[in-house]
Protein backbone atom coordinates (compact mmCIF):
# COMPACT_ATOMS: atom_id res chain seq x y z
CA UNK A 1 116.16 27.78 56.26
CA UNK A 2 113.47 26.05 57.74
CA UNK A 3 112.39 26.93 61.45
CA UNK A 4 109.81 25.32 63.83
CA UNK A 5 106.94 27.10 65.90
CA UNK A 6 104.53 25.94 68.87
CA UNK A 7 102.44 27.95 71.06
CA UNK A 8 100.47 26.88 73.84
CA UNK A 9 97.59 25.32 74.05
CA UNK A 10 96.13 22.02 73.06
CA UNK A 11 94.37 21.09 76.46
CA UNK A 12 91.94 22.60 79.37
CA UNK A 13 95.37 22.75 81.57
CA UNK A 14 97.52 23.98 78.86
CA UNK A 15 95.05 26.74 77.42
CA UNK A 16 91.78 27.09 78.20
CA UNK A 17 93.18 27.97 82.25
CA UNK A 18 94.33 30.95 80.89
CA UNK A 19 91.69 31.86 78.95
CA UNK A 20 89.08 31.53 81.35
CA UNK A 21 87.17 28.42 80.88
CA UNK A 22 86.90 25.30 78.76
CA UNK A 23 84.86 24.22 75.67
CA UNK A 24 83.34 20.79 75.73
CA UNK A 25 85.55 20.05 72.53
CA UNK A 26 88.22 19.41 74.93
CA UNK A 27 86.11 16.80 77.07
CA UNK A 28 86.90 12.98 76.93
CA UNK A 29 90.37 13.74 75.70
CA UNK A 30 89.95 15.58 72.62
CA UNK A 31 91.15 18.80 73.43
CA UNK A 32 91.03 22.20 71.11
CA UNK A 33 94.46 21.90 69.13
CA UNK A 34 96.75 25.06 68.71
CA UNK A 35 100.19 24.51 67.83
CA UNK A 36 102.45 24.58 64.91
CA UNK A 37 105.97 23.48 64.46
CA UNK A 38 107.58 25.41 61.77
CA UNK A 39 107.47 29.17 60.86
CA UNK A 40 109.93 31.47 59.27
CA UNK A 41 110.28 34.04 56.46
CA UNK A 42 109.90 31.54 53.41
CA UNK A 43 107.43 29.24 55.35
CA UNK A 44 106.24 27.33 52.41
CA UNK A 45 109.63 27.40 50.55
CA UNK A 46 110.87 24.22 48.81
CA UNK A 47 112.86 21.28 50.92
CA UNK A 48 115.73 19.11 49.54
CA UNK A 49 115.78 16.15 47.06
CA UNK A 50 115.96 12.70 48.38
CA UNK A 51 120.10 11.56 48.44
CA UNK A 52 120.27 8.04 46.76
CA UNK A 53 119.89 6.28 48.96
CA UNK A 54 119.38 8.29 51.54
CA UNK A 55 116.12 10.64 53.10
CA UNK A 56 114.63 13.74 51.79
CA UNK A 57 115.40 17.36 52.90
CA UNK A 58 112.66 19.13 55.12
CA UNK A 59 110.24 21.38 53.97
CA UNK A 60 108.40 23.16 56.42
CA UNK A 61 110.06 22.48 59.67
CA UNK A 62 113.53 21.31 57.89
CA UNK A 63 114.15 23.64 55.05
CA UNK A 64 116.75 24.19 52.23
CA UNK A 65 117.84 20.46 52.08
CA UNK A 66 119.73 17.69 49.88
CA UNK A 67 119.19 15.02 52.01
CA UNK A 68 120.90 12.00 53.51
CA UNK A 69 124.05 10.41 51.96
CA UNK A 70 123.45 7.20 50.82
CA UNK A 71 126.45 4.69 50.30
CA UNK A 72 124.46 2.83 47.37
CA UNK A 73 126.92 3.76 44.94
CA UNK A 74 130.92 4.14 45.18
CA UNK A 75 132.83 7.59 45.20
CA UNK A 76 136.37 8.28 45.12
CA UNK A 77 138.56 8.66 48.13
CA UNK A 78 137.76 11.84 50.09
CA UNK A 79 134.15 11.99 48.29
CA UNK A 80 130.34 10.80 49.16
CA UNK A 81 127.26 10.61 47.39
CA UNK A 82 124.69 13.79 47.58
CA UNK A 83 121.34 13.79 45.43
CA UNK A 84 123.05 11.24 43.00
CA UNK A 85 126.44 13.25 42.43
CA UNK A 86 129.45 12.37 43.87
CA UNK A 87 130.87 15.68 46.04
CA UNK A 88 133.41 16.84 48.06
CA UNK A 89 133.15 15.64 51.76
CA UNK A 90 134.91 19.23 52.23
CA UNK A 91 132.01 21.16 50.66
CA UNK A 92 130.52 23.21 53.00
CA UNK A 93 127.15 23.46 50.70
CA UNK A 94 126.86 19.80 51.53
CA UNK A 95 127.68 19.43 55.03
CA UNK A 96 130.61 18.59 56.66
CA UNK A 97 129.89 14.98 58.07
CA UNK A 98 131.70 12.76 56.05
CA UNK A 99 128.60 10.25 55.74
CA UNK A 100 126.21 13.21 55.71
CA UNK A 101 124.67 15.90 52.88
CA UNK A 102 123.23 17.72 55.82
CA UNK A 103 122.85 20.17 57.31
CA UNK A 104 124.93 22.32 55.47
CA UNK A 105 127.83 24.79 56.66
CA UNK A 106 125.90 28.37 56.21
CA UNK A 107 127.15 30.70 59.12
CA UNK A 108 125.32 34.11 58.18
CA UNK A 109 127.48 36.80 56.52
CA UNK A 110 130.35 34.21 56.07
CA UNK A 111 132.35 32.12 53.76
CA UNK A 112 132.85 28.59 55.47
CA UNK A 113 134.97 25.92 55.53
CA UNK A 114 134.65 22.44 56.64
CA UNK A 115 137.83 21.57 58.58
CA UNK A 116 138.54 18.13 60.08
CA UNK A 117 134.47 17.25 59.52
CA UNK A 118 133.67 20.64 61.21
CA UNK A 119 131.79 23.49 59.95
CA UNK A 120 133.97 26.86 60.48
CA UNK A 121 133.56 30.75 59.27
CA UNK A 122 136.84 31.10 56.81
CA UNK A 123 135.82 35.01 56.20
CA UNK A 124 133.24 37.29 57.17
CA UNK A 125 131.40 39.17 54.53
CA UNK A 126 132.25 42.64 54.00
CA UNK A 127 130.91 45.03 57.16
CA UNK A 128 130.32 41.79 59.51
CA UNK A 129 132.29 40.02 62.03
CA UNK A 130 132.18 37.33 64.02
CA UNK A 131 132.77 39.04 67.56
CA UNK A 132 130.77 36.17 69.85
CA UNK A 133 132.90 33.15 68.22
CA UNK A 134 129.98 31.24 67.88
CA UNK A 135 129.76 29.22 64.36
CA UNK A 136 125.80 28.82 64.93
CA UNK A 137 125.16 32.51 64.80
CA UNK A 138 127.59 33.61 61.90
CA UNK A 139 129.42 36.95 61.50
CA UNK A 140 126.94 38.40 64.09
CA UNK A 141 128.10 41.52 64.16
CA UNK A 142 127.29 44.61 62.02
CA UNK A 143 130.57 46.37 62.21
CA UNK A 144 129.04 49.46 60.18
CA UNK A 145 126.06 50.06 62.65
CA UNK A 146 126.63 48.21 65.51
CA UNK A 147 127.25 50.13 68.63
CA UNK A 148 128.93 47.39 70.94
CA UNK A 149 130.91 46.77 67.91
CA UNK A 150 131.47 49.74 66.19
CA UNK A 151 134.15 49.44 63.14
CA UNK A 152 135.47 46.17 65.03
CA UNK A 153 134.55 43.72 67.61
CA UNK A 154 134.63 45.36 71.29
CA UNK A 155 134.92 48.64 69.85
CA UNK A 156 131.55 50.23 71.49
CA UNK A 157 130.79 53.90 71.53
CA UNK A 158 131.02 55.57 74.76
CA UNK A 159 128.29 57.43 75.43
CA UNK A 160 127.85 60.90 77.41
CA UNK A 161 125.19 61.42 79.75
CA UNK A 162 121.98 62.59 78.34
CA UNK A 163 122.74 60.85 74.88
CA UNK A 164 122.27 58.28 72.46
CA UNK A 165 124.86 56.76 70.18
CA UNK A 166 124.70 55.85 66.67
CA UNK A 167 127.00 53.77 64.81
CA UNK A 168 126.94 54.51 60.98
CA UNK A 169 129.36 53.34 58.52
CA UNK A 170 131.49 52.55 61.75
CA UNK A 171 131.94 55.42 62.82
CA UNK A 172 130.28 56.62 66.62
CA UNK A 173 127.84 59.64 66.63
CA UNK A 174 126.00 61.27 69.44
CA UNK A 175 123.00 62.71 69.65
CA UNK A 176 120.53 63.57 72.37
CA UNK A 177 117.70 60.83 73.23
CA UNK A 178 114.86 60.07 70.77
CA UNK A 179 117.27 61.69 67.95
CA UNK A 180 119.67 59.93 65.50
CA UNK A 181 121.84 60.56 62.59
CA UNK A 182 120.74 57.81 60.39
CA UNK A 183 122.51 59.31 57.15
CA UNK A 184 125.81 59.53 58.47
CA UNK A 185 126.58 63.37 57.13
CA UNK A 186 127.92 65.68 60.25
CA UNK A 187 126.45 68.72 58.49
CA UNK A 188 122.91 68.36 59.38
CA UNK A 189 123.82 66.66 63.15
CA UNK A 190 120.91 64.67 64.36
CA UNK A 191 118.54 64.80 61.56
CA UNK A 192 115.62 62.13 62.44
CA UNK A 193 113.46 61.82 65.61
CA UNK A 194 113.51 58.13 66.33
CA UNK A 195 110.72 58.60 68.38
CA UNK A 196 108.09 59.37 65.46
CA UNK A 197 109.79 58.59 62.38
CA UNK A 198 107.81 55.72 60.70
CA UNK A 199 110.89 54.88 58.37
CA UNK A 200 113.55 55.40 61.13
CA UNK A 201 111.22 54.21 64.09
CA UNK A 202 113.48 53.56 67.44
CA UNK A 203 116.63 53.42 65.26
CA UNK A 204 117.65 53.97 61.86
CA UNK A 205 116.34 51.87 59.38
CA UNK A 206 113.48 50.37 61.04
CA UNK A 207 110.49 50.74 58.63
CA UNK A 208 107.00 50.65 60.00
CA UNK A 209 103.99 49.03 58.67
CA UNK A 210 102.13 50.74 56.36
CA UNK A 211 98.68 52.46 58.43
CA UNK A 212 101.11 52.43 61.67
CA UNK A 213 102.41 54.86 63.27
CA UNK A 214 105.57 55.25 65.38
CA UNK A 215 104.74 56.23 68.53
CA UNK A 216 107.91 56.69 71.58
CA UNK A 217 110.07 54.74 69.25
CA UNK A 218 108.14 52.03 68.71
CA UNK A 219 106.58 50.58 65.60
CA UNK A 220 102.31 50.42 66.23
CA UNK A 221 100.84 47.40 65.37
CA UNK A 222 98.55 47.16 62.62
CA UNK A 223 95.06 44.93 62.13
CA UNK A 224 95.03 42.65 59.25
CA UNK A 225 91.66 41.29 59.88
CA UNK A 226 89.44 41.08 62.94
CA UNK A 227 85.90 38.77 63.80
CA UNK A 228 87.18 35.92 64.19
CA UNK A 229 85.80 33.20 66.63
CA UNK A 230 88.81 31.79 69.24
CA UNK A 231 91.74 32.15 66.59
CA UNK A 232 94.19 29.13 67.44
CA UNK A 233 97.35 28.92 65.07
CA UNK A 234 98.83 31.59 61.81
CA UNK A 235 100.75 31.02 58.65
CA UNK A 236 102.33 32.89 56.41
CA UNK A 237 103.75 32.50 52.66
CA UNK A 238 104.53 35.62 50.33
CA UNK A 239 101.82 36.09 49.23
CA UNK A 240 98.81 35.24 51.93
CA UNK A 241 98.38 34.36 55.67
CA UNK A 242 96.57 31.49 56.88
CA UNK A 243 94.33 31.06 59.89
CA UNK A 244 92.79 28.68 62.20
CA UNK A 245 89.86 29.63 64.16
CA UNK A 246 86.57 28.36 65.49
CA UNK A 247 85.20 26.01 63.13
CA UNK A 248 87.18 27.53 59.90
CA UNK A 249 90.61 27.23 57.94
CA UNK A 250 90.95 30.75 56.46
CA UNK A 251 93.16 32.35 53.82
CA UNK A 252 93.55 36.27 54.09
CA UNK A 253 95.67 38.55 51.58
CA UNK A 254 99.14 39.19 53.27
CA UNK A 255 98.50 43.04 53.08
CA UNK A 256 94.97 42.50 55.05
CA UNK A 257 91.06 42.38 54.01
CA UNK A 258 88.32 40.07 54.41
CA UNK A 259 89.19 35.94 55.18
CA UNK A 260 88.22 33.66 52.74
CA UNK A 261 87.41 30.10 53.92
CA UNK A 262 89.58 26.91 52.78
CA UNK A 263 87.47 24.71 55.32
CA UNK A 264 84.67 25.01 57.41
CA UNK A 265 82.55 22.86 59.72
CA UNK A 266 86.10 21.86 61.53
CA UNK A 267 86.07 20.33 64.63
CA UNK A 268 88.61 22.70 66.47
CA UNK A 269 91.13 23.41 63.83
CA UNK A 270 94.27 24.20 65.26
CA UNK A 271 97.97 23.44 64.46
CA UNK A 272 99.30 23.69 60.64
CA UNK A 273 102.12 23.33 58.51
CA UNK A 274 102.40 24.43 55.02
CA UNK A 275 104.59 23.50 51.50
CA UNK A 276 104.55 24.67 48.47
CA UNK A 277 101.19 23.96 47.46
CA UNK A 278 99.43 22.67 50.38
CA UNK A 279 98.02 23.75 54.12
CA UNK A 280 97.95 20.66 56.61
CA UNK A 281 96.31 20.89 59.76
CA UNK A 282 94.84 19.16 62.69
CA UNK A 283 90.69 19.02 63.52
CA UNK A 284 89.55 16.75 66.50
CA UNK A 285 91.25 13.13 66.14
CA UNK A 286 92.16 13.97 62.09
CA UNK A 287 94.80 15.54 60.21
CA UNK A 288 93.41 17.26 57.11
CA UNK A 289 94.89 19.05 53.71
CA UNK A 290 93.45 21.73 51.47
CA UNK A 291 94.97 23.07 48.93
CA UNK A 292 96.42 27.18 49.32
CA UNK A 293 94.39 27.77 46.51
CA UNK A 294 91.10 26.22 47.71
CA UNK A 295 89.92 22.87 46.61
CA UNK A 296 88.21 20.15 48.10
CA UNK A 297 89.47 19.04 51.86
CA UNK A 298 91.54 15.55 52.71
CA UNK A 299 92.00 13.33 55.09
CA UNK A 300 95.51 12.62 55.79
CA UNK A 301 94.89 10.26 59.11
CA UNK A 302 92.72 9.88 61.93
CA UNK A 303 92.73 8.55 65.27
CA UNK A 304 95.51 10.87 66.22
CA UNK A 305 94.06 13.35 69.43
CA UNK A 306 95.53 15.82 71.17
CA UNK A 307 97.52 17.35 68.26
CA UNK A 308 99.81 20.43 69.36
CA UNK A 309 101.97 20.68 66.53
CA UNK A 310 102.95 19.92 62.82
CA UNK A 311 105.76 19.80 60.54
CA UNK A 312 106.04 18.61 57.12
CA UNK A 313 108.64 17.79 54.94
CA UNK A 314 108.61 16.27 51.07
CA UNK A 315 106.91 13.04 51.81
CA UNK A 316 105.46 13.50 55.95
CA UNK A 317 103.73 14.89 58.12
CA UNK A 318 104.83 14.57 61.40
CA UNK A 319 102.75 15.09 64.48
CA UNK A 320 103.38 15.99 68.39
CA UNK A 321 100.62 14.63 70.74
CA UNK A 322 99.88 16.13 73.99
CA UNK A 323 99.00 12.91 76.18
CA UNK A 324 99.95 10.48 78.57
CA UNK A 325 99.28 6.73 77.11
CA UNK A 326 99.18 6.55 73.40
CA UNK A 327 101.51 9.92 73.23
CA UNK A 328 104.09 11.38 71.36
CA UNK A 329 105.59 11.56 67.92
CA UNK A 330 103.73 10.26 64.79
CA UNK A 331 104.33 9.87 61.35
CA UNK A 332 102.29 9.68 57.87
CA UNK A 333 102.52 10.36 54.78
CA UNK A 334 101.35 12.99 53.27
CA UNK A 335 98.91 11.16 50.62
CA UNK A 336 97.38 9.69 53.15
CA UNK A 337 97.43 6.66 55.26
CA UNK A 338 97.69 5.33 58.71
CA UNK A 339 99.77 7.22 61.29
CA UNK A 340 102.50 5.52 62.45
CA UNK A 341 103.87 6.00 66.35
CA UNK A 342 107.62 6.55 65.91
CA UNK A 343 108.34 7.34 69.30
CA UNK A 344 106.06 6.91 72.39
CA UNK A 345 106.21 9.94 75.12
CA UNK A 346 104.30 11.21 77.93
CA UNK A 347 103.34 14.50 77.34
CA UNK A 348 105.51 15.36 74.25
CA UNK A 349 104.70 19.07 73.72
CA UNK A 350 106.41 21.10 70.65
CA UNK A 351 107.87 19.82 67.06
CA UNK A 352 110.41 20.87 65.06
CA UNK A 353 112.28 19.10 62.20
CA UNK A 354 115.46 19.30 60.05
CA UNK A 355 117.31 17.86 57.37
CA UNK A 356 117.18 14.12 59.37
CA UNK A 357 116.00 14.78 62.77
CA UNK A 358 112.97 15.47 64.65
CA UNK A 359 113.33 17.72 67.57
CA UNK A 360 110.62 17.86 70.75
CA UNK A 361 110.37 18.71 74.11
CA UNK A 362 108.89 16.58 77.33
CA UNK A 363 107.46 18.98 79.23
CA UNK A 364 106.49 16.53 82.25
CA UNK A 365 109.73 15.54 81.71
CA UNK A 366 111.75 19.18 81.25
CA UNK A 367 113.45 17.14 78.74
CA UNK A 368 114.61 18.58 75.19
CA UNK A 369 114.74 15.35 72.70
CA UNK A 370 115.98 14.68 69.32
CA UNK A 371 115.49 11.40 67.18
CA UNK A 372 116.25 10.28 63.42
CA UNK A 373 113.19 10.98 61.04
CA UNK A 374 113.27 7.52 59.62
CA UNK A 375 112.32 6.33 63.56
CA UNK A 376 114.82 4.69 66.28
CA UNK A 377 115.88 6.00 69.87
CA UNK A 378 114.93 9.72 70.94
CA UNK A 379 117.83 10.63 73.14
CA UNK A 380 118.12 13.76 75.50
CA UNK A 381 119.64 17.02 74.49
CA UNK A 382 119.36 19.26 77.17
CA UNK A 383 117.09 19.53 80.69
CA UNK A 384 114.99 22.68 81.65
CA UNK A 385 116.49 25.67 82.97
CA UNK A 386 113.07 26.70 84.69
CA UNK A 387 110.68 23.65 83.74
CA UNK A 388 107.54 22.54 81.61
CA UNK A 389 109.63 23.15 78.17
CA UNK A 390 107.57 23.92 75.71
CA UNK A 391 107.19 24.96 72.08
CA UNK A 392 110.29 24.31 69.54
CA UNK A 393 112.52 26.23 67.10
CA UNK A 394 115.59 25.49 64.89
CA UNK A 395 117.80 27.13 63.02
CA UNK A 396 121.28 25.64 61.15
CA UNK A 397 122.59 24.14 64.42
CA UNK A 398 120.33 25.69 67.65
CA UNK A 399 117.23 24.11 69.17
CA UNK A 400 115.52 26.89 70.74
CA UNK A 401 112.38 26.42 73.22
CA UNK A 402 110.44 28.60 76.11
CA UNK A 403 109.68 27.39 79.62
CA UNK A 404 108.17 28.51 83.05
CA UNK A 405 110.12 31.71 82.45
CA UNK A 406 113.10 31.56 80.22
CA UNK A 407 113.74 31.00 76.58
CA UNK A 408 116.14 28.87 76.23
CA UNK A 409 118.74 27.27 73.21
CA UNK A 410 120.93 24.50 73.21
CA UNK A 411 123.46 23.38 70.29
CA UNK A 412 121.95 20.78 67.95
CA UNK A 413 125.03 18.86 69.71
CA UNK A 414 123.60 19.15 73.31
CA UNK A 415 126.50 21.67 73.78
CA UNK A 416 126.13 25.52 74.68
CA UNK A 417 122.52 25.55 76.76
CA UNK A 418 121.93 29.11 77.77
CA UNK A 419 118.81 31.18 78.76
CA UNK A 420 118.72 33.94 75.95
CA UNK A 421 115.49 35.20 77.91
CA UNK A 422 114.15 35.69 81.76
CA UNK A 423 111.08 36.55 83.24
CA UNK A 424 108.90 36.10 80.26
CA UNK A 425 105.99 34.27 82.17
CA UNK A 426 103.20 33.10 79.46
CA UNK A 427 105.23 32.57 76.50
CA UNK A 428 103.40 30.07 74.08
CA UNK A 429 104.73 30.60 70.57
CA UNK A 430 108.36 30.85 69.39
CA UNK A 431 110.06 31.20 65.92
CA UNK A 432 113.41 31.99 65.03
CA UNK A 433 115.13 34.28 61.86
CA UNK A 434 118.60 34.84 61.76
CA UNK A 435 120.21 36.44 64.93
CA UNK A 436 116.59 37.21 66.18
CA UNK A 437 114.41 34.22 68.52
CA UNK A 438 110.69 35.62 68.33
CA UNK A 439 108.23 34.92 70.59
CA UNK A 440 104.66 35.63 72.13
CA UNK A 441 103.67 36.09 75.67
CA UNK A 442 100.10 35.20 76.02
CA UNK A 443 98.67 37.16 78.98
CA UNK A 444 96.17 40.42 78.77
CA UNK A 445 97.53 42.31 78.03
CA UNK A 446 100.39 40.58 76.41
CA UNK A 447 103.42 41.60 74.08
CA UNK A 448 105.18 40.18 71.16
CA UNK A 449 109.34 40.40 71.78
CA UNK A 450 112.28 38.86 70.08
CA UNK A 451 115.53 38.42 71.63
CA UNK A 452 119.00 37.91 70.08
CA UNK A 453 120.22 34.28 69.78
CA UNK A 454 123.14 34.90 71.91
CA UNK A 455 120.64 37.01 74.63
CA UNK A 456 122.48 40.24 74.29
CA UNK A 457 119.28 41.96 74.41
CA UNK A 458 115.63 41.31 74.24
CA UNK A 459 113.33 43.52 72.94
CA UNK A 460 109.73 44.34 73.14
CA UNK A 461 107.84 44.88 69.19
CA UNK A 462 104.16 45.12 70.75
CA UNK A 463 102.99 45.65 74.12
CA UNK A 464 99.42 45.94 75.26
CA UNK A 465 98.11 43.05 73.43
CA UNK A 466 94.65 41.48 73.79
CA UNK A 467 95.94 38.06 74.60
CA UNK A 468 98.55 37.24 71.60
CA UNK A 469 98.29 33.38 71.30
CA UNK A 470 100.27 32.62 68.03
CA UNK A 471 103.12 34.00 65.70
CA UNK A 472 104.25 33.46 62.10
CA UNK A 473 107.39 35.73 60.41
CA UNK A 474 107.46 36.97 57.40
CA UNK A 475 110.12 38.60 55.26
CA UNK A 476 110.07 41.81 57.07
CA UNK A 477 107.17 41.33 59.19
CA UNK A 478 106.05 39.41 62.94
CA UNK A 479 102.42 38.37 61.64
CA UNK A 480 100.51 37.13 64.96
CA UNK A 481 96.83 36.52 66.72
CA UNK A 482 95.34 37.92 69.30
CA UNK A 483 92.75 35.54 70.77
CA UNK A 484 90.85 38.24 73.42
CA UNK A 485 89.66 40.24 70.70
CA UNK A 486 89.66 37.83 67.91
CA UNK A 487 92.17 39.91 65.06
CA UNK A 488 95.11 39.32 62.65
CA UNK A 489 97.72 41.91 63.75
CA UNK A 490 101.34 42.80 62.32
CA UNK A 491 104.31 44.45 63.41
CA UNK A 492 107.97 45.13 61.56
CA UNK A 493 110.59 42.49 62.77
């Protein structure tokens, strides 16, 4: 699954205000980039196949496609045409719009169902249930660790003054603050001190970093790399992370060590996007491509300024531009060629796609938008909660975005908007994984926090941070800058 990421910056108002100052890049409306539109654990991982007759799956920004039904070729009653093969229109693997392949019906931790053209949870997998009766979200709930919903939905542990409870196997245990029993056996009581236990830091399970400590329960952020000039926008893959910063595309080993440079002699590199094989990226009025594995650097367009975000999928890039005239959502392919305006916008600011849609928010506007990746109408999803939207996410069926002070979702639909997050002033980069929405708050000192997708709880990875202006997630991992000091940092999810 395929998730989008922006953080804030792109302009003297939008960034360089909080940082203290402006470079002269940014003068006569070409303004130090910084944004990115898609980010998750797989970032790079492979989109869908082109439906006959229909479009291609997303890569990064869309993820785990099959594309577009086409209607090129006849199926049988109750049927429709997906990558070539005639399927089901019941299948939930290929979506349940009858003249659709996608998105498909993947709750988390479920078996689905399509019923009457909607996608539905038949059965929850084995120690999960769906207590919140949302569809977007899955069987939420683990049943076997859970404490709201310990052994069953509703079914939280009551807890006695002066303690903690644990939830393990589904079954409520009690032990006195910063303690836990994490393997379940009554005989040795409260075995681990959450508070310092790197493999059980906070609560059971949670694994820190290797070099980082766990200090009051919380997992210690550790320094991938460090030197580098105004670092803009992060990356990830398996195997390496990817930076943007001063003049210089980097590549540094996933683990940490010493950047090696993909590009150089940029004029403010900031946004990317990356597939399989390939980073693509914005520098000045251009957006560039270099292979992962280094090579020589391409020019994918120009005449494109203002660049805040990216997304590709198998055949585009697609590009959010921070202006007023001359704004807004662009298109080209990635070979090379000219950019194409698909949908003019004042001050279009975030980019995420899917399957068939791109996704974007107005943030003169405090309008959420969505529009078909093959170009037409952009029509509203949702309106701000607190203002300036900003910065875009997706998963299966939820656009996520931050504002003034709130994070914020809204069904794919335009149905459900809710504030999953308050009083988070200076957010500027958001991803989402699973029943987690992650996000960075870029003041000094600053913090990196996640907060559930139906905002039951928010929580704080990494506080004290020297100005934290990007995020990328990895498997197991939040993988993030800090601009005031100039460093790669990490933290466990």
């Amino acid at each position: 699954m395929r998730v989008g990421t922006t953080f804030l910056s792109g302009s003297c108002i939008a960034l360089f205000v909080l940082a203290g100052g402006c470079s002269s890049d940014s003068e006569e409306g070409t303004p130090i980039n910084g944004a990115d539109a898609s980010s998750d654990g797989d970032p790079d991982g492979a989109g869908g196949t082109a439906g006959k007759g229909g479009s291609a799956g997303a890569k990064d920004g869309g993820g785990d496609a099959i594309g577009e039904a086409g209607n090129d070729a006849p199926c049988p009653a109750n049927q429709k045409l997906c990558g070539g093969t005639c399927v089901s229109v019941d299948d939930p693997a290929y979506g349940c719009d009858a003249k659709a392949c996608q998105p498909a019906c993947a709750p988390a931790h479920a078996t689905a169902k399509c019923q009457s053209t909607v996608c539905t949870i038949d059965i929850c997998e084995a120690g999960w249930s769906d207590c919140d009766g949302f569809v977007t979200n899955g069987c939420e709930a683990d049943v076997a660790t859970d404490v709201n919903n310990c052994s069953g939905c509703g079914k939280a542990c009551a807890v006695p003054d002066g303690s903690v409870a644990t939830c393990t196997n589904g079954v409520c245990s009690f032990c006195p603050i910063g303690k836990a029993d994490c393997d379940g056996n009554s005989a040795n009581g409260c075995e681990v001190d959450i508070q310092s236990d790197v493999n059980n830091c906070g609560e059971c399970g949670t694994k820190c970093t290797a070099g980082g400590a766990c200090t009051n329960g919380a997992c210690d952020p550790v320094e991938l790399a460090s030197g580098l000039s105004s670092p803009m926008g992060i990356r990830v893959d398996d195997t390496s992370i990817f930076v943007t910063a001063g003049i210089n595309l980097s590549k540094i080993p996933i683990a940490g060590g010493t950047p090696t440079h993909l590009a150089t002699g940029l004029a403010g590199p900031g946004p990317m996007a990356l597939d399989d094989t390939t980073v693509y990226f914005s520098a000045g009025d251009e957006i560039l491509s270099v292979p992962k594995a280094g090579g020589a650097v391409s020019k994918v367009a120009s005449g494109v300024t203002a660049t805040v975000a990216l997304a590709v999928d198998d055949t585009n890039v697609f590009v959010c531009n921070f202006q007023g005239a001359g704004g807004g959502i662009w298109k080209v392919a990635k070979t090379g060629g000219t950019a194409t305006l698909i949908s003019p916008q004042n001050f279009a600011y975030g980019l995420a796609i899917d399957a068939t849609d791109v996704f974007f928010a107005l943030s003169s506007d405090d309008k959420i938008m969505k529009m078909p990746k093959a170009g037409g109408a952009a029509s509203e999803l949702a309106t701000a909660i607190t203002g300036t939207p900003k910065g875009v996410a997706l998963d299966a069926d939820t656009v996520f975005w931050f504002e003034v002070t709130d994070v914020v979702k809204v069904g794919k639909d335009g149905t459900g908007k809710k504030s999953i997050a308050q009083n988070v002033v200076g957010t500027n980069s958001i991803a989402v994984d699973g029943s987690w929405v992650y996000f960075a708050v870029f003041t000094n000192p600053g913090s990196i926090q996640k907060a559930r997708t139906d905002g039951a709880k928010v929580v704080k990875l990494a506080d004290n941070q020297n100005a934290p202006i990007d995020l990328a997630l990895g498997k197991s991992a939040v993988f993030y800058l800090t601009q005031g000091d100039g460093k790669v940092m990490t933290v466990p999810k």
